[in-house]
N, C-alpha and C. Protein backbone atom coordinates (compact mmCIF):
# COMPACT_ATOMS: atom_id res chain seq x y z
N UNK A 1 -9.42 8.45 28.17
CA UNK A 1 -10.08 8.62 26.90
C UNK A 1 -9.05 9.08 25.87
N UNK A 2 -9.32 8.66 24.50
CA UNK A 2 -8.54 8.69 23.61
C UNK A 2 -8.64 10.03 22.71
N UNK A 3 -7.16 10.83 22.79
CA UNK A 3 -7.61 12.43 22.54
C UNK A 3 -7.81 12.18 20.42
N UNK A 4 -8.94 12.71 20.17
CA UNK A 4 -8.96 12.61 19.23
C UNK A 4 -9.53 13.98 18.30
N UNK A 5 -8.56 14.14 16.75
CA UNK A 5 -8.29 15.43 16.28
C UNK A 5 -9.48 15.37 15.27
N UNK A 6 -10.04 15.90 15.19
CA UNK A 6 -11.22 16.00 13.82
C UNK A 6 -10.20 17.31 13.06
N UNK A 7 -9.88 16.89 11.90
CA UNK A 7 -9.85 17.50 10.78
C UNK A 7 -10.13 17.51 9.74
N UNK A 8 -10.18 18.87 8.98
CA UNK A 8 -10.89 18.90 7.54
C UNK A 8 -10.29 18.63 6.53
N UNK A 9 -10.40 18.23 5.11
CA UNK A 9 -9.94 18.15 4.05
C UNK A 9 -8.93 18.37 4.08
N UNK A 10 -8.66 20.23 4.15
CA UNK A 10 -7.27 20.32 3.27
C UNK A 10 -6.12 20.29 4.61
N UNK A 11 -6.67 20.20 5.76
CA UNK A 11 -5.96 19.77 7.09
C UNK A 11 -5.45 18.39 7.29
N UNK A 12 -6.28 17.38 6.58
CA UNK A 12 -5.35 15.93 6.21
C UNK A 12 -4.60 16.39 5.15
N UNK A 13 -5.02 16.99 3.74
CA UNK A 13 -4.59 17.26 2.77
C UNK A 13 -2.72 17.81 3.08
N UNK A 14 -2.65 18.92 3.73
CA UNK A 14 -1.74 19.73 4.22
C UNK A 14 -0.41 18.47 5.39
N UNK A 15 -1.21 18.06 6.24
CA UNK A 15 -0.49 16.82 7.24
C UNK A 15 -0.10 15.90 6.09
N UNK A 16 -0.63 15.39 5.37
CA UNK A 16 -0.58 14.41 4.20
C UNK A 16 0.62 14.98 3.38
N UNK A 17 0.95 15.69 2.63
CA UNK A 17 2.51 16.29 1.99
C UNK A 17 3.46 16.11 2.84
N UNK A 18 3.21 16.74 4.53
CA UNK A 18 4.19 16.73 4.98
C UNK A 18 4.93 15.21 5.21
N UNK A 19 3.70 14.37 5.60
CA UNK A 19 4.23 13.28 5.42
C UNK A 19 5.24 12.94 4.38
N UNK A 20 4.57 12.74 3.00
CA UNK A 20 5.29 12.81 1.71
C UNK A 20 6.61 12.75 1.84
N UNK A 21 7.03 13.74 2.57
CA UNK A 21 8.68 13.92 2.34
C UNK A 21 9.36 13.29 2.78
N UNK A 22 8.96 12.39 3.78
CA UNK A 22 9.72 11.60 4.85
C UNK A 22 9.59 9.66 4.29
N UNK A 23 8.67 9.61 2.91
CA UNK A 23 8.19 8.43 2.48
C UNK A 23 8.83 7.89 1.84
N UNK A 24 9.33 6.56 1.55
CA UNK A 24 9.60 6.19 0.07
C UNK A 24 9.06 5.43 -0.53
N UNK A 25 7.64 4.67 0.18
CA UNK A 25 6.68 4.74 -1.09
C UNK A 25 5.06 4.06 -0.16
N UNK A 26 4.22 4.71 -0.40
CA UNK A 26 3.04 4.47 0.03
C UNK A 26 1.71 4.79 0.03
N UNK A 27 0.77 4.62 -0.14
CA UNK A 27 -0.93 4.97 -0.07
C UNK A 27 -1.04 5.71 0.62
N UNK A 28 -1.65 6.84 0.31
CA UNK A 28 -2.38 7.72 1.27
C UNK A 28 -4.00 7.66 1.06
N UNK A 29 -4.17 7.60 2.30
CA UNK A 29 -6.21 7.64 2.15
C UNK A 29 -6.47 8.93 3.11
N UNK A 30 -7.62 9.90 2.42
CA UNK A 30 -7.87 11.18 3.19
C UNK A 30 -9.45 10.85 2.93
N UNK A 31 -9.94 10.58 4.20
CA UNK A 31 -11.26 10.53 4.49
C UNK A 31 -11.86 11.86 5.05
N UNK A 32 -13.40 11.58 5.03
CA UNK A 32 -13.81 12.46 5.86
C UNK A 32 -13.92 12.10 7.63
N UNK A 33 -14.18 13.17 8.55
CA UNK A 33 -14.03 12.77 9.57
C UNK A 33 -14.77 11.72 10.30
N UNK A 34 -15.70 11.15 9.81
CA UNK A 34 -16.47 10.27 9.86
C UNK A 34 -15.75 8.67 9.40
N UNK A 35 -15.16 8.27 10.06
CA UNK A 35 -14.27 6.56 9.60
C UNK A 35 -15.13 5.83 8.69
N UNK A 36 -16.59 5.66 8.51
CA UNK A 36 -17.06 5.08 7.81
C UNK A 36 -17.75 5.61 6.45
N UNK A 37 -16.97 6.57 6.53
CA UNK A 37 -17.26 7.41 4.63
C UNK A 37 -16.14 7.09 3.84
N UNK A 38 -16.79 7.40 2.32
CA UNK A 38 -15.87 6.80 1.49
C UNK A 38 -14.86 8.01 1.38
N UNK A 39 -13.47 7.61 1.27
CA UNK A 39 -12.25 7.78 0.71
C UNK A 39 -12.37 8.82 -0.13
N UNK A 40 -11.74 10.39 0.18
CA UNK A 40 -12.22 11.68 -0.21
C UNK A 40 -10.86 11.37 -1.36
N UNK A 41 -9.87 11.15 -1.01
CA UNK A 41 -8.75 11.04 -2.28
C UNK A 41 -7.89 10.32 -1.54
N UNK A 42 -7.25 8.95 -2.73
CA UNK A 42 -6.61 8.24 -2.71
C UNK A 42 -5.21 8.50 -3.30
N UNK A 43 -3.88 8.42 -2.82
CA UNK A 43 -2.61 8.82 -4.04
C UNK A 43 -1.36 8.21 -3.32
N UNK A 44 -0.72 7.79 -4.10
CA UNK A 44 0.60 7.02 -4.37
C UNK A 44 2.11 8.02 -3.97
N UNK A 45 2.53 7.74 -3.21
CA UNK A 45 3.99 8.44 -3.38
C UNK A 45 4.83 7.61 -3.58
N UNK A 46 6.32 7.70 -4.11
CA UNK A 46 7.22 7.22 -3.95
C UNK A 46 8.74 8.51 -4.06
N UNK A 47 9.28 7.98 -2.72
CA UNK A 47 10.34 8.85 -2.51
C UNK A 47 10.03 10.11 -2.36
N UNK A 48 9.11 10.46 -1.57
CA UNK A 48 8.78 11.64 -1.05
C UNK A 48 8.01 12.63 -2.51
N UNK A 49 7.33 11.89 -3.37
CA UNK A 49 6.76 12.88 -4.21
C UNK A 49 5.52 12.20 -4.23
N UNK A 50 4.71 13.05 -4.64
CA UNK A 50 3.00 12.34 -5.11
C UNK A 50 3.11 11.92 -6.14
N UNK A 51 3.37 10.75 -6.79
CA UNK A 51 3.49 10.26 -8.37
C UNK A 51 1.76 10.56 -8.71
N UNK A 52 0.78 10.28 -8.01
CA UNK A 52 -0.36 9.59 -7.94
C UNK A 52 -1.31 10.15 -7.59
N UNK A 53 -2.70 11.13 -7.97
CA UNK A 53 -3.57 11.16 -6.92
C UNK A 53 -5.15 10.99 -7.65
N UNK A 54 -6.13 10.82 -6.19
CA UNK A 54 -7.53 10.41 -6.97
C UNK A 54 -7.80 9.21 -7.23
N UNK A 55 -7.10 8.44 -7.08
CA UNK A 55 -7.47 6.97 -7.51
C UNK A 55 -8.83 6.72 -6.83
N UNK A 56 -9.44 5.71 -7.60
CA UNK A 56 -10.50 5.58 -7.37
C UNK A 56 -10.92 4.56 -5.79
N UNK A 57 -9.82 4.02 -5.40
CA UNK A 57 -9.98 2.65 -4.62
C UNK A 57 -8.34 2.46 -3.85
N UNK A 58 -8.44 1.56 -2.63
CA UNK A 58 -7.33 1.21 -2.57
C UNK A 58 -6.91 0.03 -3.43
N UNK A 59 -7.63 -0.72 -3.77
CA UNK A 59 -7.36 -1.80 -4.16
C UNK A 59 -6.76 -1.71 -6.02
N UNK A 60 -7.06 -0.53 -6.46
CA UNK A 60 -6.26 0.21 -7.67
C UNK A 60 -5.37 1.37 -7.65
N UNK A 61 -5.16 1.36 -6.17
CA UNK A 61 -4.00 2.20 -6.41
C UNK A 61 -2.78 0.97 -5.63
N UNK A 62 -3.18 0.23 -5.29
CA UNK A 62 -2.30 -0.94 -4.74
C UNK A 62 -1.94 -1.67 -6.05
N UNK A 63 -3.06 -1.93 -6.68
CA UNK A 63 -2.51 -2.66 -8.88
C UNK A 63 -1.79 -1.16 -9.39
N UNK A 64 -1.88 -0.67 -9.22
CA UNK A 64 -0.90 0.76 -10.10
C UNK A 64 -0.10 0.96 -9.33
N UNK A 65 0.34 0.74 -8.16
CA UNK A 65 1.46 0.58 -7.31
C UNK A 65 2.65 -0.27 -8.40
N UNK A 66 2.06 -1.47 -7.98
CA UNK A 66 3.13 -2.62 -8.88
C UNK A 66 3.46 -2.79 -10.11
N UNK A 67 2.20 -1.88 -10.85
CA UNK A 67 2.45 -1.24 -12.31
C UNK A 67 3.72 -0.51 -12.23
N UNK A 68 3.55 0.55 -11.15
CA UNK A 68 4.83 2.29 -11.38
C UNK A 68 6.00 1.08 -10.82
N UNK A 69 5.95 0.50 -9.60
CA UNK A 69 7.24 -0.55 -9.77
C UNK A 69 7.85 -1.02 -10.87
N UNK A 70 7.24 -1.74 -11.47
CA UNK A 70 7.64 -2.28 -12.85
C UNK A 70 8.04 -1.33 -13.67
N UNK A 71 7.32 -0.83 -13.99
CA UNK A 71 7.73 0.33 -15.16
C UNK A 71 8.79 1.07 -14.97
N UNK A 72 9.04 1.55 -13.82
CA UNK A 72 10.25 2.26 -13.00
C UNK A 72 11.55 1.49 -12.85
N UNK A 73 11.38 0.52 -12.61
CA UNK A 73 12.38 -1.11 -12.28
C UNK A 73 12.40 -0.17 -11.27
N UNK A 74 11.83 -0.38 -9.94
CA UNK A 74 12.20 0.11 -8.70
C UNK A 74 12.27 -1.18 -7.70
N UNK A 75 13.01 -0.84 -6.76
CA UNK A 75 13.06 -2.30 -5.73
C UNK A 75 12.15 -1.70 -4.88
N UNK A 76 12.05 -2.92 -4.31
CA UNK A 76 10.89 -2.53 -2.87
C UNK A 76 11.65 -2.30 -1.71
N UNK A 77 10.92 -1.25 -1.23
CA UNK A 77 11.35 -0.71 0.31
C UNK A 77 12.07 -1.83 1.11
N UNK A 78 13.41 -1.16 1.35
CA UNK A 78 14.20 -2.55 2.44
C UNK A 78 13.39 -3.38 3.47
N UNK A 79 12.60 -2.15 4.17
CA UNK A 79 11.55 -2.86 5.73
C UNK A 79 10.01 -3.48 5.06
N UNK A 80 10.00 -3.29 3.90
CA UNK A 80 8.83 -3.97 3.24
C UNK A 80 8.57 -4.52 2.29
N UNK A 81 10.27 -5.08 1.92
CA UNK A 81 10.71 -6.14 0.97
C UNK A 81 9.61 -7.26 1.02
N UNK A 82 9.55 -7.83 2.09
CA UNK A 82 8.92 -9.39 2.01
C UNK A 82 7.34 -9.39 1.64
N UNK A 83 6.80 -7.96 2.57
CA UNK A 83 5.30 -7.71 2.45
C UNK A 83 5.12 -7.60 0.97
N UNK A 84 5.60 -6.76 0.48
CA UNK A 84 5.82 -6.25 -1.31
C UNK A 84 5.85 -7.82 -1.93
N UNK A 85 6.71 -8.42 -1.37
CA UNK A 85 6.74 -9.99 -2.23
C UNK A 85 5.61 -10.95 -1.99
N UNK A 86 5.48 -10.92 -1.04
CA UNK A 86 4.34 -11.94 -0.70
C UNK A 86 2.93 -11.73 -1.07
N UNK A 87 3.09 -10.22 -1.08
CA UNK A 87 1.46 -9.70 -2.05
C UNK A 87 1.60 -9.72 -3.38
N UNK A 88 2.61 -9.76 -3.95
CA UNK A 88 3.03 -9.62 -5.37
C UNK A 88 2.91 -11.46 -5.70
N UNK A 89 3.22 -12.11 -5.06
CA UNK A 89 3.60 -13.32 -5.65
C UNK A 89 2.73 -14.62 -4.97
N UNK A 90 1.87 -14.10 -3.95
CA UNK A 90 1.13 -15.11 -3.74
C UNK A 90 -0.21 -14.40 -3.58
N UNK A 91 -0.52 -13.63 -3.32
CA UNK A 91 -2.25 -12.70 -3.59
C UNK A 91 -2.34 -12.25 -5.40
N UNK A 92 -1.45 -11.77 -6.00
CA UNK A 92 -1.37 -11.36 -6.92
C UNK A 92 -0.86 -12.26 -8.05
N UNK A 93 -0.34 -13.65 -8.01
CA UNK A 93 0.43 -14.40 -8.49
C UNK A 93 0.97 -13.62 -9.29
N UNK A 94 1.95 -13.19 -9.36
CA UNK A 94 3.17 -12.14 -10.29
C UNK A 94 4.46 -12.99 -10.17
N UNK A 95 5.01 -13.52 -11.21
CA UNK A 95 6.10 -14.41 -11.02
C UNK A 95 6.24 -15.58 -9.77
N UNK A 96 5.11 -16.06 -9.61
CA UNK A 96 5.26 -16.57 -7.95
C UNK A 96 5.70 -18.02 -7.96
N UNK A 97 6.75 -18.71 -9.32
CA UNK A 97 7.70 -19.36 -9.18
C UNK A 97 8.70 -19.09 -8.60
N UNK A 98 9.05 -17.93 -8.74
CA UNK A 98 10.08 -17.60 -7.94
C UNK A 98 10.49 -16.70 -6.15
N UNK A 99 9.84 -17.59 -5.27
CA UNK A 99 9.85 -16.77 -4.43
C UNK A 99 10.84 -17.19 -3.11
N UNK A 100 11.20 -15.89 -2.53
CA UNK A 100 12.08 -16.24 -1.49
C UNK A 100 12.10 -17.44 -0.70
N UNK A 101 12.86 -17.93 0.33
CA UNK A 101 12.52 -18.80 1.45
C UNK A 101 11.33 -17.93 2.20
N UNK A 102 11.28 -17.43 2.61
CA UNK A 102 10.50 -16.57 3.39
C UNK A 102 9.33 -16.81 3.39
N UNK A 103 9.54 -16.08 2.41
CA UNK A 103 7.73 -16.35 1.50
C UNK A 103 6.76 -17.41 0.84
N UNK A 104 8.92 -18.11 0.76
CA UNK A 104 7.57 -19.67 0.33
C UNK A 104 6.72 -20.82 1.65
N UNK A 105 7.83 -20.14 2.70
CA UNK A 105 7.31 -20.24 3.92
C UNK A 105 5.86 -20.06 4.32
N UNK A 106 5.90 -19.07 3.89
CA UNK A 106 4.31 -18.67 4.02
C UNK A 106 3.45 -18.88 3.54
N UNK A 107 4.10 -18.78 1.99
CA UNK A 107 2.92 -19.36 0.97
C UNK A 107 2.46 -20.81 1.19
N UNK A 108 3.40 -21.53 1.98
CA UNK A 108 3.14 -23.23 2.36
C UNK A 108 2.08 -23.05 3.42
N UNK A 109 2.34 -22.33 4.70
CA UNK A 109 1.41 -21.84 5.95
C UNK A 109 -0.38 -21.38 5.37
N UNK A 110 -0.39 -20.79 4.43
CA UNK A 110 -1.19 -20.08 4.00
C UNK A 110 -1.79 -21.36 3.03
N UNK A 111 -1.99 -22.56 2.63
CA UNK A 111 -1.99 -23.21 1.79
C UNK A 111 -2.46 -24.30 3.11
N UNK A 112 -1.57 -24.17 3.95
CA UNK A 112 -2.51 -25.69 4.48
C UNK A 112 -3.72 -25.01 5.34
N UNK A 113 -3.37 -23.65 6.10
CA UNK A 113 -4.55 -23.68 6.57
C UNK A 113 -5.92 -23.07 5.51
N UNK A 114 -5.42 -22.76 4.57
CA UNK A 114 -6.76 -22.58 3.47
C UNK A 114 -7.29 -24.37 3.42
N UNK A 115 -6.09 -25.41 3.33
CA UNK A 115 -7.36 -26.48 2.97
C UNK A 115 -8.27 -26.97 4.71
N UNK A 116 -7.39 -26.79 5.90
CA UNK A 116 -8.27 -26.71 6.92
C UNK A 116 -9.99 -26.11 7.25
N UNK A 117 -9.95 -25.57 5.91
CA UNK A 117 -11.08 -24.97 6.27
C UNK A 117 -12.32 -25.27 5.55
């Protein structure tokens, strides 16, 4: 059986910073202990600081993600270069003339089996 920790608020809250420091850039979601409740606070780090907190959604703190990118001229994380691109440029169409081999790889993969269906 799978050992599992119930903690409170400021006990994710508290685990959650520590994380922080070790980040250079990512979503945090602090639920309640219950997996199927909504999202007690949502917030953004980059480079080990909270730029971000409270957002209402992941799905707007993921668009204000690529906002603080931009605005920052920050590059994307070395190990999550491609993920960063491929959501940026083919979910998000954001410049998505221009995209790696990689990705246009995918974006081709992702294109035929959308018309398969």
């Amino acid at each position: 059986m799978k050992n599992v920790q119930v903690m409170d608020q400021a006990d994710q809250r508290e685990e959650a910073e520590r994380e922080f420091e070790k980040t250079t850039m990512a979503f945090f979601v602090i639920r309640e202990s219950d997996a199927l409740s909504c999202a007690l606070g949502i917030s953004i780090v980059t480079d080990g600081v909270e730029v971000l907190n409270e957002l209402l959604s992941v799905a707007c703190a993921c668009a204000i993600m690529f906002g603080h990118i931009y605005a920052l001229n920050l590059k994307y994380p070395e190990g999550l270069k491609y993920t960063f691109e491929a959501f940026q440029k083919i979910i998000m169409d954001i410049e998505s003339k221009q995209m790696s081999r990689r990705v246009q790889n995918l974006s081709s993969k992702l294109q035929e089996y959308i018309c398969f269906l």
